[in-house]
PDB file of N, CA and C in Angstrom:
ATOM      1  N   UNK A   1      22.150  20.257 -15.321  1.00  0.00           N
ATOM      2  CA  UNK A   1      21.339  21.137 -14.512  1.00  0.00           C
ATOM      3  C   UNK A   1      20.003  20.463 -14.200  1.00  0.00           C
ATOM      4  N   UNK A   2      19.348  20.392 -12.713  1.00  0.00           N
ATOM      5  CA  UNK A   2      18.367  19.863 -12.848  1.00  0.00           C
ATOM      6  C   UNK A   2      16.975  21.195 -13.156  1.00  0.00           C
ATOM      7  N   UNK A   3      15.800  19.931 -13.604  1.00  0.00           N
ATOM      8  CA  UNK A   3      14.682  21.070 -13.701  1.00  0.00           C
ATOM      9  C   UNK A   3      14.013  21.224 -12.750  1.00  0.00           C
ATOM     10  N   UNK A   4      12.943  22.045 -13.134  1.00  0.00           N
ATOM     11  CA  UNK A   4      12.516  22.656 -11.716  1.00  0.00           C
ATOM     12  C   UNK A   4      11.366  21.584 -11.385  1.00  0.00           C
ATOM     13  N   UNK A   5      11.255  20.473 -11.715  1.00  0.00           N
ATOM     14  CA  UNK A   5      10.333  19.549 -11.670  1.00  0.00           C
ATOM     15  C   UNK A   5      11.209  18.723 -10.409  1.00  0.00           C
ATOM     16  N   UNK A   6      12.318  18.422 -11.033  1.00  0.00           N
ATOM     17  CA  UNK A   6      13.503  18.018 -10.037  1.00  0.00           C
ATOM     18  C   UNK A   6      13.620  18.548  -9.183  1.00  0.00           C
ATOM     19  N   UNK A   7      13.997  19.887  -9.083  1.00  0.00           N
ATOM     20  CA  UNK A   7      14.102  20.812  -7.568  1.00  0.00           C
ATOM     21  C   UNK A   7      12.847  21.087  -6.776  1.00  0.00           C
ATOM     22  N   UNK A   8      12.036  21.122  -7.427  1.00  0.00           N
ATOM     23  CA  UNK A   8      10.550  20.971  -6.472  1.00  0.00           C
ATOM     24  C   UNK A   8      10.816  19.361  -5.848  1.00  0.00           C
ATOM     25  N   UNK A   9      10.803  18.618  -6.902  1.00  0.00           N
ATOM     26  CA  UNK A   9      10.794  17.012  -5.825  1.00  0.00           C
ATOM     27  C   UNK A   9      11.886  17.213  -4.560  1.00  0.00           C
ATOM     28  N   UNK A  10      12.607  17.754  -4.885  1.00  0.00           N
ATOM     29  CA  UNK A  10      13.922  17.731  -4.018  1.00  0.00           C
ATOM     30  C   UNK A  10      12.870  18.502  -2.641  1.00  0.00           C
ATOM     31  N   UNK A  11      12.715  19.523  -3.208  1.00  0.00           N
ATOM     32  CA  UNK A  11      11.870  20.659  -1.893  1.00  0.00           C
ATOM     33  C   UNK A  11      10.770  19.905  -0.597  1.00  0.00           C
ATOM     34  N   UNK A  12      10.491  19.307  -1.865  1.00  0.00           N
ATOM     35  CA  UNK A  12       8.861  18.427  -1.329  1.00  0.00           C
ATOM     36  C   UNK A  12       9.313  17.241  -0.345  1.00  0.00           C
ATOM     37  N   UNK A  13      10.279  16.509  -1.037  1.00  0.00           N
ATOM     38  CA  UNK A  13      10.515  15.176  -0.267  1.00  0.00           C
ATOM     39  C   UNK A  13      11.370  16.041   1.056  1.00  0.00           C
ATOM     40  N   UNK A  14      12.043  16.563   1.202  1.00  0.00           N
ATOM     41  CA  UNK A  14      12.463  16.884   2.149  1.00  0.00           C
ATOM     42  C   UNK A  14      12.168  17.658   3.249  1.00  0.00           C
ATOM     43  N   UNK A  15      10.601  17.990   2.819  1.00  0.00           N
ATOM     44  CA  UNK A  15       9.608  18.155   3.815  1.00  0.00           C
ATOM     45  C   UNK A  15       9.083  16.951   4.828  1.00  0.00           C
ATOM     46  N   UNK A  16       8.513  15.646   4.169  1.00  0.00           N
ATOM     47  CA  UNK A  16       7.594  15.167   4.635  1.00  0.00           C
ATOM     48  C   UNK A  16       8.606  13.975   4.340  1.00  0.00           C
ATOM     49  N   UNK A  17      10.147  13.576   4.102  1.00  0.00           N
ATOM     50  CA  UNK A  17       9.965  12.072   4.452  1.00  0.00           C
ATOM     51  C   UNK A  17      10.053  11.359   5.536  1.00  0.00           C
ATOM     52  N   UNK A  18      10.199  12.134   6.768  1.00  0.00           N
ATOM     53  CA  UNK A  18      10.253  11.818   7.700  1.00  0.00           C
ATOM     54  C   UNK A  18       8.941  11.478   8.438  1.00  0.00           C
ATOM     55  N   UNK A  19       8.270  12.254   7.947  1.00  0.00           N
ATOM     56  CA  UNK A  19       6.613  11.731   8.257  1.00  0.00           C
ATOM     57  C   UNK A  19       6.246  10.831   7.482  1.00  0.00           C
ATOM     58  N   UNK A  20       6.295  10.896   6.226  1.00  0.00           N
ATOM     59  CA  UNK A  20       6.035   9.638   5.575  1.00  0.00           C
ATOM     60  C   UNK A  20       7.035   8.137   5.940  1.00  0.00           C
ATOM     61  N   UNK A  21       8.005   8.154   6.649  1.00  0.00           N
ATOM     62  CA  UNK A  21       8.607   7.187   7.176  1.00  0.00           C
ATOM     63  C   UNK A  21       8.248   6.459   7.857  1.00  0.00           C
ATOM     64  N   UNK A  22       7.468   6.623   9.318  1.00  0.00           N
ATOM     65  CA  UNK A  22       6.776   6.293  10.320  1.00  0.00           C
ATOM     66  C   UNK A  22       6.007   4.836   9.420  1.00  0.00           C
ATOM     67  N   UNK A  23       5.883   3.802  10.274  1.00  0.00           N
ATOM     68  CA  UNK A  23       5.234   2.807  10.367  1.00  0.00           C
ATOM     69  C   UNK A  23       3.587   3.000  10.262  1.00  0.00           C
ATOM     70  N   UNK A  24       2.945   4.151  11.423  1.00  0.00           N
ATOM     71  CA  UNK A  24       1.405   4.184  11.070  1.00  0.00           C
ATOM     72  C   UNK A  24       1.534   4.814   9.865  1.00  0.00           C
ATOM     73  N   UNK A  25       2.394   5.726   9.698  1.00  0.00           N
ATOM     74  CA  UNK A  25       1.511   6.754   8.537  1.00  0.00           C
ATOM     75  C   UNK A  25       1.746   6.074   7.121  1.00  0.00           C
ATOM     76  N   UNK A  26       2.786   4.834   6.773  1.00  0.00           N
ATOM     77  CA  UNK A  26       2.668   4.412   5.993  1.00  0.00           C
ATOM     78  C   UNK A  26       1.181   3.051   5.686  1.00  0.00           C
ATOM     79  N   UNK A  27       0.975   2.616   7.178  1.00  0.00           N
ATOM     80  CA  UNK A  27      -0.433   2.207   6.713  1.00  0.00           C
ATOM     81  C   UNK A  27      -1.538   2.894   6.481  1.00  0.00           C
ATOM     82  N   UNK A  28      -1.487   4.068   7.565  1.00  0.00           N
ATOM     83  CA  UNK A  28      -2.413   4.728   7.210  1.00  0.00           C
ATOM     84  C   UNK A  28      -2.583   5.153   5.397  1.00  0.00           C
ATOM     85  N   UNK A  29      -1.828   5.770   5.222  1.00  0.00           N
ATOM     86  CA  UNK A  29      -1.693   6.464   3.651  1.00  0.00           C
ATOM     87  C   UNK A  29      -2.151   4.699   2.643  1.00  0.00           C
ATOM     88  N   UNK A  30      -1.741   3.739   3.095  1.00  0.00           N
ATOM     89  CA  UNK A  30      -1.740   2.387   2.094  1.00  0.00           C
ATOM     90  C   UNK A  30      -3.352   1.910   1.951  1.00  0.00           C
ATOM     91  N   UNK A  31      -3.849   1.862   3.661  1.00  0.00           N
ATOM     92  CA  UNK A  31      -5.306   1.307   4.262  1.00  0.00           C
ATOM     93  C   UNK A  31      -6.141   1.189   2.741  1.00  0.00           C
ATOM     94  N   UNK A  32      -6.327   2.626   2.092  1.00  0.00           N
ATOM     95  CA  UNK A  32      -7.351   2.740   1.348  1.00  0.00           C
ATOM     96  C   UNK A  32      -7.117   1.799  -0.321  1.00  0.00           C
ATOM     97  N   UNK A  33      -6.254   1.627  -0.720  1.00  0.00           N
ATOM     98  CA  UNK A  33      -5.802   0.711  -1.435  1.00  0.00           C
ATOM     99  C   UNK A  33      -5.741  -0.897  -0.687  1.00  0.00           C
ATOM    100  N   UNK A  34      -5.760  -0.653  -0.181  1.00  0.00           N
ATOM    101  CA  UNK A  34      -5.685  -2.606   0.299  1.00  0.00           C
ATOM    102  C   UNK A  34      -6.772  -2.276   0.246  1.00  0.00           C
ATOM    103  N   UNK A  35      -7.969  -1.840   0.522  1.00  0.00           N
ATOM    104  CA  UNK A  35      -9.232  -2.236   1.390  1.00  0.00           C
ATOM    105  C   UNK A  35      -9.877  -2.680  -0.421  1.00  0.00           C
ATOM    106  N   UNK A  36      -9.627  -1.546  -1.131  1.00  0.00           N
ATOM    107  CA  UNK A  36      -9.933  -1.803  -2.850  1.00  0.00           C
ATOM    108  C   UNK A  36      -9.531  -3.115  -2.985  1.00  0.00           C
ATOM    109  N   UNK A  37      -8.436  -3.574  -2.814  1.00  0.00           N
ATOM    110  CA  UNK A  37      -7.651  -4.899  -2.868  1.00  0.00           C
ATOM    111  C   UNK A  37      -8.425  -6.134  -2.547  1.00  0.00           C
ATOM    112  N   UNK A  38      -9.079  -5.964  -1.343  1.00  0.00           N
ATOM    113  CA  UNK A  38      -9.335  -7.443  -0.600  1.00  0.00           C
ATOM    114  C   UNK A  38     -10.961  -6.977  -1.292  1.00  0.00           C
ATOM    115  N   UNK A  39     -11.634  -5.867  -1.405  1.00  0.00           N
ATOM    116  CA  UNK A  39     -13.370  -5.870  -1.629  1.00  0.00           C
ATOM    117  C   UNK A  39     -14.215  -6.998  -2.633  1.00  0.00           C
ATOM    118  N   UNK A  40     -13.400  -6.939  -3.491  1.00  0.00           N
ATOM    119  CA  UNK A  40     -13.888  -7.717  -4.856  1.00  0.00           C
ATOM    120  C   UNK A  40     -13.753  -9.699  -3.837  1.00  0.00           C
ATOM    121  N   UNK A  41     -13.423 -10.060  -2.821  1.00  0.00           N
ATOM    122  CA  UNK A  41     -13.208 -11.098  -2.120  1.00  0.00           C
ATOM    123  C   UNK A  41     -14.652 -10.674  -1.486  1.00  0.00           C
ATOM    124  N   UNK A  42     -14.647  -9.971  -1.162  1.00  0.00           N
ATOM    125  CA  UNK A  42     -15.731  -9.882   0.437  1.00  0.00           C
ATOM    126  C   UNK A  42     -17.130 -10.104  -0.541  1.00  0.00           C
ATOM    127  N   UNK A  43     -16.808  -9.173  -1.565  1.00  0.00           N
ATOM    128  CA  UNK A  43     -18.163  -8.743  -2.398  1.00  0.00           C
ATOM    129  C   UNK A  43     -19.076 -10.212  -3.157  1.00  0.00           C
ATOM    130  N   UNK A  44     -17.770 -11.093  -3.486  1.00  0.00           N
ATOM    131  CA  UNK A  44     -17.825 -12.372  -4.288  1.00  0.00           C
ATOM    132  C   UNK A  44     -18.377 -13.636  -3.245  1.00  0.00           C
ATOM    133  N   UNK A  45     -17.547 -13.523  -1.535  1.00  0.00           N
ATOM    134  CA  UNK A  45     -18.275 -14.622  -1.028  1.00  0.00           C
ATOM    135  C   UNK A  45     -19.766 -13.903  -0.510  1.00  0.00           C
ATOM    136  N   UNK A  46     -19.874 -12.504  -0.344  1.00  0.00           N
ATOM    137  CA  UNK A  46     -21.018 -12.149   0.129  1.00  0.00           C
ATOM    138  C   UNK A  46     -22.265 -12.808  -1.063  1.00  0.00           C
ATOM    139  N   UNK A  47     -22.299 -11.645  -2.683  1.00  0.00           N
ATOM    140  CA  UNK A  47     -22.838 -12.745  -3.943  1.00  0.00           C
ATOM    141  C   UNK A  47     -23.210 -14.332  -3.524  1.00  0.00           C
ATOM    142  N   UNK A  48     -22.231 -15.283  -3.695  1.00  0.00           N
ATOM    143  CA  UNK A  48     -22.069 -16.481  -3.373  1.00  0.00           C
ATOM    144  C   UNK A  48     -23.500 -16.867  -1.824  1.00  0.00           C
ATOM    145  N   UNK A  49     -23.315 -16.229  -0.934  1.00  0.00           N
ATOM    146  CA  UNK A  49     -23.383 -16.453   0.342  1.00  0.00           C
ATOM    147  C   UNK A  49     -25.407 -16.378   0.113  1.00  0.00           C
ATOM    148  N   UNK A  50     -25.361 -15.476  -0.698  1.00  0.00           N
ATOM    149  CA  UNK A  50     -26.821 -14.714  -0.652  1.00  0.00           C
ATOM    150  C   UNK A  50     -27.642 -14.983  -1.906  1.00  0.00           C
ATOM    151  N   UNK A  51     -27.062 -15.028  -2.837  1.00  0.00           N
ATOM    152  CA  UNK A  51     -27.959 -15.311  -3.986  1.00  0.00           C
ATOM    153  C   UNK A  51     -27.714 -16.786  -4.350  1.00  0.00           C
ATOM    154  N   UNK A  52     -27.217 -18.011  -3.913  1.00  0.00           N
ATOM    155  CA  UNK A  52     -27.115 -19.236  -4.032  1.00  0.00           C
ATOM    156  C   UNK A  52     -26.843 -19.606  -2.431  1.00  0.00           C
ATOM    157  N   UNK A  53     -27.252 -20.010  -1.554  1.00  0.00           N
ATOM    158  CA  UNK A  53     -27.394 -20.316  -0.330  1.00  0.00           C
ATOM    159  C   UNK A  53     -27.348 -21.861  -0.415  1.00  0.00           C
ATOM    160  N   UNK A  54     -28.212 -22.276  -0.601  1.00  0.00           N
ATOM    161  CA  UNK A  54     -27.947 -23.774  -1.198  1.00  0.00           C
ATOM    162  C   UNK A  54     -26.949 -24.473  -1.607  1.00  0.00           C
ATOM    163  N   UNK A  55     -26.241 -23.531  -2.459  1.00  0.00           N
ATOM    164  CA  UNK A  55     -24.776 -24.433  -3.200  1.00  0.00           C
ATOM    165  C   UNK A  55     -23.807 -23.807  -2.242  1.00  0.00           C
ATOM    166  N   UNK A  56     -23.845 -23.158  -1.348  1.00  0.00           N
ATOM    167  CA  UNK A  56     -22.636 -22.751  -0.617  1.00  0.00           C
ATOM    168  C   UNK A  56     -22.713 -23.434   0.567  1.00  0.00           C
ATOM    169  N   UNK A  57     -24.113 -24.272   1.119  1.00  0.00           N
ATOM    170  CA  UNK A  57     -24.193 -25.138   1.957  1.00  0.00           C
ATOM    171  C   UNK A  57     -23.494 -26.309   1.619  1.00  0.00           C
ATOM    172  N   UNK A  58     -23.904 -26.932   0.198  1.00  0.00           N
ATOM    173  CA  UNK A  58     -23.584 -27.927  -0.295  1.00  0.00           C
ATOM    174  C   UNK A  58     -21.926 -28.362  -0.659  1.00  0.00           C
ATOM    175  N   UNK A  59     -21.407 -27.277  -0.813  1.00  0.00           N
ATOM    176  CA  UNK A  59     -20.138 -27.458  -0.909  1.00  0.00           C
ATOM    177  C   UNK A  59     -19.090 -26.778   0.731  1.00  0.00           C
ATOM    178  N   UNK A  60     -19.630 -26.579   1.328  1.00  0.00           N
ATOM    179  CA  UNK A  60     -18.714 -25.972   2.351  1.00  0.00           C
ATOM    180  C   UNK A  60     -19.444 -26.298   3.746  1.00  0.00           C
ATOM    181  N   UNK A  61     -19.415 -26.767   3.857  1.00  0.00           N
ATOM    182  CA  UNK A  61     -19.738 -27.992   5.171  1.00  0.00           C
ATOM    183  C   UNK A  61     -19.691 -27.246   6.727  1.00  0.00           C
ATOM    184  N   UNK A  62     -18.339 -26.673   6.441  1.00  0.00           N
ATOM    185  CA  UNK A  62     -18.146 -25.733   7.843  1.00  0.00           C
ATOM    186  C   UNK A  62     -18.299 -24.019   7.149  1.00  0.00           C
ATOM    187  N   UNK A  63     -19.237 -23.701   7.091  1.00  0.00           N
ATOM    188  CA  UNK A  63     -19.310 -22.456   6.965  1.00  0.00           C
ATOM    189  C   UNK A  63     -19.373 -21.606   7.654  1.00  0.00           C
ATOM    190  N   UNK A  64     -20.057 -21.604   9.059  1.00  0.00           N
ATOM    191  CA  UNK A  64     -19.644 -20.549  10.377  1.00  0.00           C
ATOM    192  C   UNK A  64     -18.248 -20.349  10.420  1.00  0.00           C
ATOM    193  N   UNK A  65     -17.500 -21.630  10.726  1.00  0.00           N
ATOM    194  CA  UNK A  65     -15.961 -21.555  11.263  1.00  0.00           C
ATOM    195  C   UNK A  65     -15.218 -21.131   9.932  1.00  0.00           C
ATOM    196  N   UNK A  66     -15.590 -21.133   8.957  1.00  0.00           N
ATOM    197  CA  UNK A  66     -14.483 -20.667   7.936  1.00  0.00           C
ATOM    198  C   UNK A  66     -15.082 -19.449   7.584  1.00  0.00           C
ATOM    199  N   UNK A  67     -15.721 -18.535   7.549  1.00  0.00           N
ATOM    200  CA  UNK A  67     -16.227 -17.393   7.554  1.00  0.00           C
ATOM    201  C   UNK A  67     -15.032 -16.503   8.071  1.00  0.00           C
ATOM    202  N   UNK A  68     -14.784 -16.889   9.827  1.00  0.00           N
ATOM    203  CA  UNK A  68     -13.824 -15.823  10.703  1.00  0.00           C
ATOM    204  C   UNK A  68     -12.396 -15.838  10.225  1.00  0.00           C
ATOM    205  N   UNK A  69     -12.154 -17.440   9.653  1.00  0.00           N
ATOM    206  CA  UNK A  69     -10.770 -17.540   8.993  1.00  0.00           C
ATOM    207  C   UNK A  69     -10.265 -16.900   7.748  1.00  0.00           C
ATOM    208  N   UNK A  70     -11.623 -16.946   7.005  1.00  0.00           N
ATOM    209  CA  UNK A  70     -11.433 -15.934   6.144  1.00  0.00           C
ATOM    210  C   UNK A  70     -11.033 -14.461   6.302  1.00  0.00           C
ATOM    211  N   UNK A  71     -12.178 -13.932   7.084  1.00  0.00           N
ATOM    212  CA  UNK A  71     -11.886 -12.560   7.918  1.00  0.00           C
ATOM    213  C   UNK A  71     -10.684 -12.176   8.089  1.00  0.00           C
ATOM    214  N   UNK A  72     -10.094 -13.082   8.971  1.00  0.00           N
ATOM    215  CA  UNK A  72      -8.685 -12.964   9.843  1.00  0.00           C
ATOM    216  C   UNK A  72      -7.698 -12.507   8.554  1.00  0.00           C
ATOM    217  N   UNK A  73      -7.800 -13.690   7.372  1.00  0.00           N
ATOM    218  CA  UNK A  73      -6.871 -13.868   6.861  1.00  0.00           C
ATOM    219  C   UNK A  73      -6.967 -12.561   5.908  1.00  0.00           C
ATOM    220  N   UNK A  74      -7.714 -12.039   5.813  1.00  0.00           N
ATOM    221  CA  UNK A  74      -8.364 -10.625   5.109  1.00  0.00           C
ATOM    222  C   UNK A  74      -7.830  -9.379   5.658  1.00  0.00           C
ATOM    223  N   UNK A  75      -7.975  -9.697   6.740  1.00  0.00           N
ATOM    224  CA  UNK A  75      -7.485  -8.463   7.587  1.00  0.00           C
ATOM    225  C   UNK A  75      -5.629  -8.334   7.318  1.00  0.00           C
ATOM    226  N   UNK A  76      -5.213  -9.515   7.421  1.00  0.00           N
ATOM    227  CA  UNK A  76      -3.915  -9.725   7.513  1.00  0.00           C
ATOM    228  C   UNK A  76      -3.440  -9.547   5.845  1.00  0.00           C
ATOM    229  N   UNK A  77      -4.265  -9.427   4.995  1.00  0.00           N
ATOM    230  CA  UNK A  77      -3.481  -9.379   3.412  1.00  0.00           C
ATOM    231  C   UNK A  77      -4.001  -7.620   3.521  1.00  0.00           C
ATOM    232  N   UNK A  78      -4.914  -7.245   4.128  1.00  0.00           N
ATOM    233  CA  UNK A  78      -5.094  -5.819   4.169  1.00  0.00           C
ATOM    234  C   UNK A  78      -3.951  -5.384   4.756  1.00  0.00           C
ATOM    235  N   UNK A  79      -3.238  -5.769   6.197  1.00  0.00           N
ATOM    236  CA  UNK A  79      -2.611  -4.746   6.675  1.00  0.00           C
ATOM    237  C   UNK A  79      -1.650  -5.051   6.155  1.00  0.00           C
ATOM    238  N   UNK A  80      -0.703  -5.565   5.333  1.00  0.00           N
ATOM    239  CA  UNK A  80       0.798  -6.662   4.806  1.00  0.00           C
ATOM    240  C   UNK A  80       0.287  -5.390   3.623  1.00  0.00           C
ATOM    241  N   UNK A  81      -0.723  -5.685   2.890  1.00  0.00           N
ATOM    242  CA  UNK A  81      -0.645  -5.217   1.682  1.00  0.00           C
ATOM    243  C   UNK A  81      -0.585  -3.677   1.530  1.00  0.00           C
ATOM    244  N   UNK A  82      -1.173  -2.736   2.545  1.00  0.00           N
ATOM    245  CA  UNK A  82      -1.016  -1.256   3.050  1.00  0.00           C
ATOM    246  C   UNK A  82       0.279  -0.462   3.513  1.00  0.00           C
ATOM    247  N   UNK A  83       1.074  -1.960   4.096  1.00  0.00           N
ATOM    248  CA  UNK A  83       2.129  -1.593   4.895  1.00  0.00           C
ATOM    249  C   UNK A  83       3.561  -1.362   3.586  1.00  0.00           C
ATOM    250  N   UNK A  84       3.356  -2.738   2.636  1.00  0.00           N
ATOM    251  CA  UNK A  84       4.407  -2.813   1.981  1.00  0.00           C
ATOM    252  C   UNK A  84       4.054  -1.983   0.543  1.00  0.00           C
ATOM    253  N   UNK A  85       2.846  -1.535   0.173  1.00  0.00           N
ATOM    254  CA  UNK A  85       2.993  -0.764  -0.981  1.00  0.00           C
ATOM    255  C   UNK A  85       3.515   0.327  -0.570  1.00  0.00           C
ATOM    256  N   UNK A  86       2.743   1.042   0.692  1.00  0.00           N
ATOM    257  CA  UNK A  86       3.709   2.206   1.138  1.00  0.00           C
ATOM    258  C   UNK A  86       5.094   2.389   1.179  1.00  0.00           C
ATOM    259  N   UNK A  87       5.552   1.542   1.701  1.00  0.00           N
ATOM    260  CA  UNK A  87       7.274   1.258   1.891  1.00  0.00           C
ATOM    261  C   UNK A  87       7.472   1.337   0.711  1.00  0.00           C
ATOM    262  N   UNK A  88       7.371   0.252  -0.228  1.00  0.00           N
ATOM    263  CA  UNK A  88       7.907   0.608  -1.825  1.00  0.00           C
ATOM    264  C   UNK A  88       7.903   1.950  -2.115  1.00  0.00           C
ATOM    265  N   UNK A  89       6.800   3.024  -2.066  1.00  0.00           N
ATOM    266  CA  UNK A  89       7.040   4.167  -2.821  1.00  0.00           C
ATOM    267  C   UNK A  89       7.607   4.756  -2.225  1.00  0.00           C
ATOM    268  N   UNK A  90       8.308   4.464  -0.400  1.00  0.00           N
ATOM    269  CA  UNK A  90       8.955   5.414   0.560  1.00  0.00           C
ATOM    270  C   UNK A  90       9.936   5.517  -0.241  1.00  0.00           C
ATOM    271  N   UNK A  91      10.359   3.646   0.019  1.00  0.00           N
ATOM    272  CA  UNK A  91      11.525   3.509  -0.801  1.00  0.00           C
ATOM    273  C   UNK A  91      12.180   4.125  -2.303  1.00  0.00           C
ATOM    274  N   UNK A  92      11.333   3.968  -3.275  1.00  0.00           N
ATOM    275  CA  UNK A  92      11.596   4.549  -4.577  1.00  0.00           C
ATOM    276  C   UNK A  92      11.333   5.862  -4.215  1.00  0.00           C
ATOM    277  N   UNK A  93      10.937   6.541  -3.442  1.00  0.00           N
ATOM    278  CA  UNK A  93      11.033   8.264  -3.464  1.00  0.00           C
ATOM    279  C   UNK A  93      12.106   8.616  -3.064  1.00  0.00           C
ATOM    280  N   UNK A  94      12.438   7.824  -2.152  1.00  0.00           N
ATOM    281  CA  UNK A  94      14.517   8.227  -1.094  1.00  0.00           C
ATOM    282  C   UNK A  94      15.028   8.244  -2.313  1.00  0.00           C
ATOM    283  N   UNK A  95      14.948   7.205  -2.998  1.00  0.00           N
ATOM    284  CA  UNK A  95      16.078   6.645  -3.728  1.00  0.00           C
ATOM    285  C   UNK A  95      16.682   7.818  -5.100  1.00  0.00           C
ATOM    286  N   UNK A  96      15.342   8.205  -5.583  1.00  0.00           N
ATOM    287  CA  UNK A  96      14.886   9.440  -6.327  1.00  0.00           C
ATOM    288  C   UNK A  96      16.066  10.415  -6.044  1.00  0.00           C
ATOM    289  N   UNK A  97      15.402  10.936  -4.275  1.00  0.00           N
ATOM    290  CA  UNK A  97      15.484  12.009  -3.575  1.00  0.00           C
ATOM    291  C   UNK A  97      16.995  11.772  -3.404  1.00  0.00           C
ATOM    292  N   UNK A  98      17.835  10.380  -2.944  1.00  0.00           N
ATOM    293  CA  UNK A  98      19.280  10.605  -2.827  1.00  0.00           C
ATOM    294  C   UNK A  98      19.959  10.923  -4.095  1.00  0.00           C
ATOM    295  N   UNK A  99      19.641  10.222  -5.423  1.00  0.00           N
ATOM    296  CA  UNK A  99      20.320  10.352  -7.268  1.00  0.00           C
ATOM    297  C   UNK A  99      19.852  11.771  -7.127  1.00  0.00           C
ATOM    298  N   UNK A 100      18.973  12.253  -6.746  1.00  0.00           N
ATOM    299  CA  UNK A 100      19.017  13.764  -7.327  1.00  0.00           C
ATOM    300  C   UNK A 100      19.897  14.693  -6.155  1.00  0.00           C
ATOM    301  N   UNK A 101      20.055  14.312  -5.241  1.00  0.00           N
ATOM    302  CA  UNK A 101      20.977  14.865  -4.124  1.00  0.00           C
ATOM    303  C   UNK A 101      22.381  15.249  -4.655  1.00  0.00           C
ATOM    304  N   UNK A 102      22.719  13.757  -5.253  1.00  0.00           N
ATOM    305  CA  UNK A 102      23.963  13.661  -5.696  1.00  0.00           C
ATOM    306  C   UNK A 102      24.063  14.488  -6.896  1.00  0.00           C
ATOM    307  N   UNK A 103      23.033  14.544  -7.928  1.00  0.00           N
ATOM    308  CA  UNK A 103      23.145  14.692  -8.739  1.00  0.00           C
ATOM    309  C   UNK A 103      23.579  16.454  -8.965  1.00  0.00           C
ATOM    310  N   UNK A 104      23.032  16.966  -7.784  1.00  0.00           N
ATOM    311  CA  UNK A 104      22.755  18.138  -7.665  1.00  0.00           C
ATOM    312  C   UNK A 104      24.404  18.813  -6.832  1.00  0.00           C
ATOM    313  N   UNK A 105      24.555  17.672  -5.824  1.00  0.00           N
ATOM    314  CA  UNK A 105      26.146  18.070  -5.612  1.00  0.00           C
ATOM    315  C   UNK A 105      27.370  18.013  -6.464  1.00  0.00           C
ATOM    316  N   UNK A 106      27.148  16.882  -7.890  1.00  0.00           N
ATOM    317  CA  UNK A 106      28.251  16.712  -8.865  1.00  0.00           C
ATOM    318  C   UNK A 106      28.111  18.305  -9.602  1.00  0.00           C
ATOM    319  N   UNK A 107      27.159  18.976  -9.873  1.00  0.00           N
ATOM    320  CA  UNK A 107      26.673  19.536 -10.594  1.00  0.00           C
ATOM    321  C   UNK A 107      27.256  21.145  -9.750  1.00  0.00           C
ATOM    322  N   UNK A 108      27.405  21.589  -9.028  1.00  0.00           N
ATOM    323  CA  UNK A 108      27.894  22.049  -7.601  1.00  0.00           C
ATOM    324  C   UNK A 108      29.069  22.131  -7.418  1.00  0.00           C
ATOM    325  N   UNK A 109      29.655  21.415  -7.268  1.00  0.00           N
ATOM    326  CA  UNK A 109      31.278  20.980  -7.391  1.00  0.00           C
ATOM    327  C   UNK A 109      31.932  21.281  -8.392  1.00  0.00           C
ATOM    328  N   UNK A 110      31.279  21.279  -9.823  1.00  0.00           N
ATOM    329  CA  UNK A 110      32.133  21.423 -10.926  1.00  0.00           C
ATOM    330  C   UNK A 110      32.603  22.482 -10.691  1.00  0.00           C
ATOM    331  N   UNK A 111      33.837  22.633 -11.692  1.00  0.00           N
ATOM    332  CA  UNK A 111      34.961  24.373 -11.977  1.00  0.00           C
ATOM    333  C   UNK A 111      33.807  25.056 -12.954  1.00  0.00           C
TER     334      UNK A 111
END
């Protein structure tokens, strides 16, 4: 028999996985976790950039042009990283949501 912890998940996911499916809404819902993700980067070359100016000249030669590459490449581990944590939990919630489907039709079926 499932519990009612189970049959609520059952209730719930079968509200919203179709909205939670969608491509934006899984970045959207991810955005705020990546952005946590990449900060401690931004925060470290900003540090670096501002309170030692000197040694960040001294060792990085092209610093305008690698600034935007950084950026770019920031942006791109933000949106990769928003897109695919979401998917994982889409994923592990279906997966949930189908074992308890079944689980709920074996259970159903019996004499």
């Amino acid at each position: 028999m499932l519990s009612q912890k189970e049959l609520d998940f059952i209730e719930y996911w079968k509200k919203v996985r179709l909205e939670y499916s969608t491509i934006s809404s899984k970045m959207l819902r991810g955005l705020p976790m990546a952005l946590l993700f990449t900060c401690p980067i931004l925060v470290s070359m900003a540090l670096v950039y501002f309170l030692s100016p000197e040694w960040y000249t001294k060792i990085s030669q092209t610093a305008g042009s690698s600034f935007s590459a950084i950026l770019f490449a920031l942006l791109g581990i933000v949106l990769f990283f928003s897109f695919m944590r979401m998917h994982f939990k889409w994923e592990m919630n279906e997966q949930a949501y189908q074992e308890l489907l079944q689980k709920q039709h074996n259970q159903n079926s019996k004499p």
